[in-house]
Protein backbone atom coordinates (compact mmCIF):
# COMPACT_ATOMS: atom_id res chain seq x y z
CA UNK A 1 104.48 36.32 96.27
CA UNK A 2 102.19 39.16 95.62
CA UNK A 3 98.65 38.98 97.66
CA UNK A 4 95.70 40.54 95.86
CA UNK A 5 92.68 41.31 97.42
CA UNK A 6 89.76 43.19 95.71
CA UNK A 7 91.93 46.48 94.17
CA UNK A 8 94.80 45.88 96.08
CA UNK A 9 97.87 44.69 96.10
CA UNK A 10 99.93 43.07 99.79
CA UNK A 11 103.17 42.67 98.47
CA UNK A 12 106.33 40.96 101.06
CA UNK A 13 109.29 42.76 102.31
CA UNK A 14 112.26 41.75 104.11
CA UNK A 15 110.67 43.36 107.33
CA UNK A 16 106.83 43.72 106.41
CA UNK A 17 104.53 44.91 103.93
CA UNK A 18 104.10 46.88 101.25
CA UNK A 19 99.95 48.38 100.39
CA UNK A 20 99.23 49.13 97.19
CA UNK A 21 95.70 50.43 95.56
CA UNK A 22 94.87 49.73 91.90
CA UNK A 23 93.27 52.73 90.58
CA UNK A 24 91.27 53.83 87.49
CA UNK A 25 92.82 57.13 85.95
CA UNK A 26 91.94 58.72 82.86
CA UNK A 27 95.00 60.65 80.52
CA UNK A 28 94.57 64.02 80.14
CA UNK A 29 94.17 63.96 76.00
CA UNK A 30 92.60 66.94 74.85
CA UNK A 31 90.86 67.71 78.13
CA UNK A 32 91.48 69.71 80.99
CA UNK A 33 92.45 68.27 84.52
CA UNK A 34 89.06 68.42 85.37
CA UNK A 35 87.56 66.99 82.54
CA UNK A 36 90.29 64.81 80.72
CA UNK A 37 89.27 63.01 77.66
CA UNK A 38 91.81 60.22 77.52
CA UNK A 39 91.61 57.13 77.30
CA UNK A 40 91.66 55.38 80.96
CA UNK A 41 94.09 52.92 82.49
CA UNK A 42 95.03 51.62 85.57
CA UNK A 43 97.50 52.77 88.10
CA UNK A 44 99.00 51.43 91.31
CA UNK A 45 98.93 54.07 93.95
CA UNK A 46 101.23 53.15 96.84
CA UNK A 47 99.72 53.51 99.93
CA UNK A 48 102.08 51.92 103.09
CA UNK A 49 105.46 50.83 103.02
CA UNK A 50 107.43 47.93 105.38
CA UNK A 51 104.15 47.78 107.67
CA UNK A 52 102.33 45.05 109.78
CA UNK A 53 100.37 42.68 108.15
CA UNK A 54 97.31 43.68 110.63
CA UNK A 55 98.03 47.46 110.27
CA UNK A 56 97.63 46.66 106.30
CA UNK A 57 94.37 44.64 106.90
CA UNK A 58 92.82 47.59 108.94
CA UNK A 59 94.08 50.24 106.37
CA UNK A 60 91.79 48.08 103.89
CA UNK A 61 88.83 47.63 105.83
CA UNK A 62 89.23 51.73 106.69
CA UNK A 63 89.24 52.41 102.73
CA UNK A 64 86.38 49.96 102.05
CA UNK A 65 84.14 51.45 104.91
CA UNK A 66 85.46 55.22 103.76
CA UNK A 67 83.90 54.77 100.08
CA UNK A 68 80.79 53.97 101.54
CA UNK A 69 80.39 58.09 102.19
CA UNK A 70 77.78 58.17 104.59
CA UNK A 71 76.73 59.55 108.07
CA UNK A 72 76.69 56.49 110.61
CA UNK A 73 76.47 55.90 114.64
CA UNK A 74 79.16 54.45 115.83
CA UNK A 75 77.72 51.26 116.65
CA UNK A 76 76.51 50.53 112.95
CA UNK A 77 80.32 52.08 112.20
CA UNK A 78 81.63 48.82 114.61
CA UNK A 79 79.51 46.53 112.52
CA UNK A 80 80.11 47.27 109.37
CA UNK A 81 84.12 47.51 110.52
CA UNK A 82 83.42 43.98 111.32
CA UNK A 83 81.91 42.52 108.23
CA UNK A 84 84.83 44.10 106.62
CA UNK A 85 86.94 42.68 108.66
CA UNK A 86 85.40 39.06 108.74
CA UNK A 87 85.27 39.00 104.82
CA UNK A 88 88.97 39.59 105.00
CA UNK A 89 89.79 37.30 107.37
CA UNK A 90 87.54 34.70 105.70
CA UNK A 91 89.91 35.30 102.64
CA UNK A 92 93.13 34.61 104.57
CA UNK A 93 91.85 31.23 106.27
């Protein structure tokens, strides 16, 4: 059983879990590196291997708080860390 949740992916092993993010890319067609020109597709970037369910849970919430890219306090930091968190949890109950 594969666990999806937003772009990624929780997937089982024998002794934990697997994280992995579902990406946007672009193919490099006649483009540079910088600039491809492509078409774009998706790609699974692998991001922890045989870890804790909880560890995985707080590596989300950490990528969902980091794409926010702003300056904070750390009490608004705690807050937000719990929304995440509570949105996620809401999902697994």
């Amino acid at each position: 059983m594969i666990i999806q949740h937003e772009e990624f992916k929780i997937i089982p092993q024998d002794y934990g879990w697997d994280l992995v993010q579902i990406v946007k890319s672009r193919k490099l067609g006649d483009g540079t590196l910088q600039k491809p020109t492509g078409e774009e597709y998706e790609k699974e970037v692998e991001l922890a291997y045989n870890v804790s369910l909880e560890y995985i849970i707080g590596k989300i919430i950490h990528l969902q708080l980091k794409k926010q890219n702003s300056t904070v306090n750390l009490s608004n930091f705690i807050e937000e860390y719990k929304r995440e968190k509570a949105k996620i949890s809401s999902v697994l109950s």
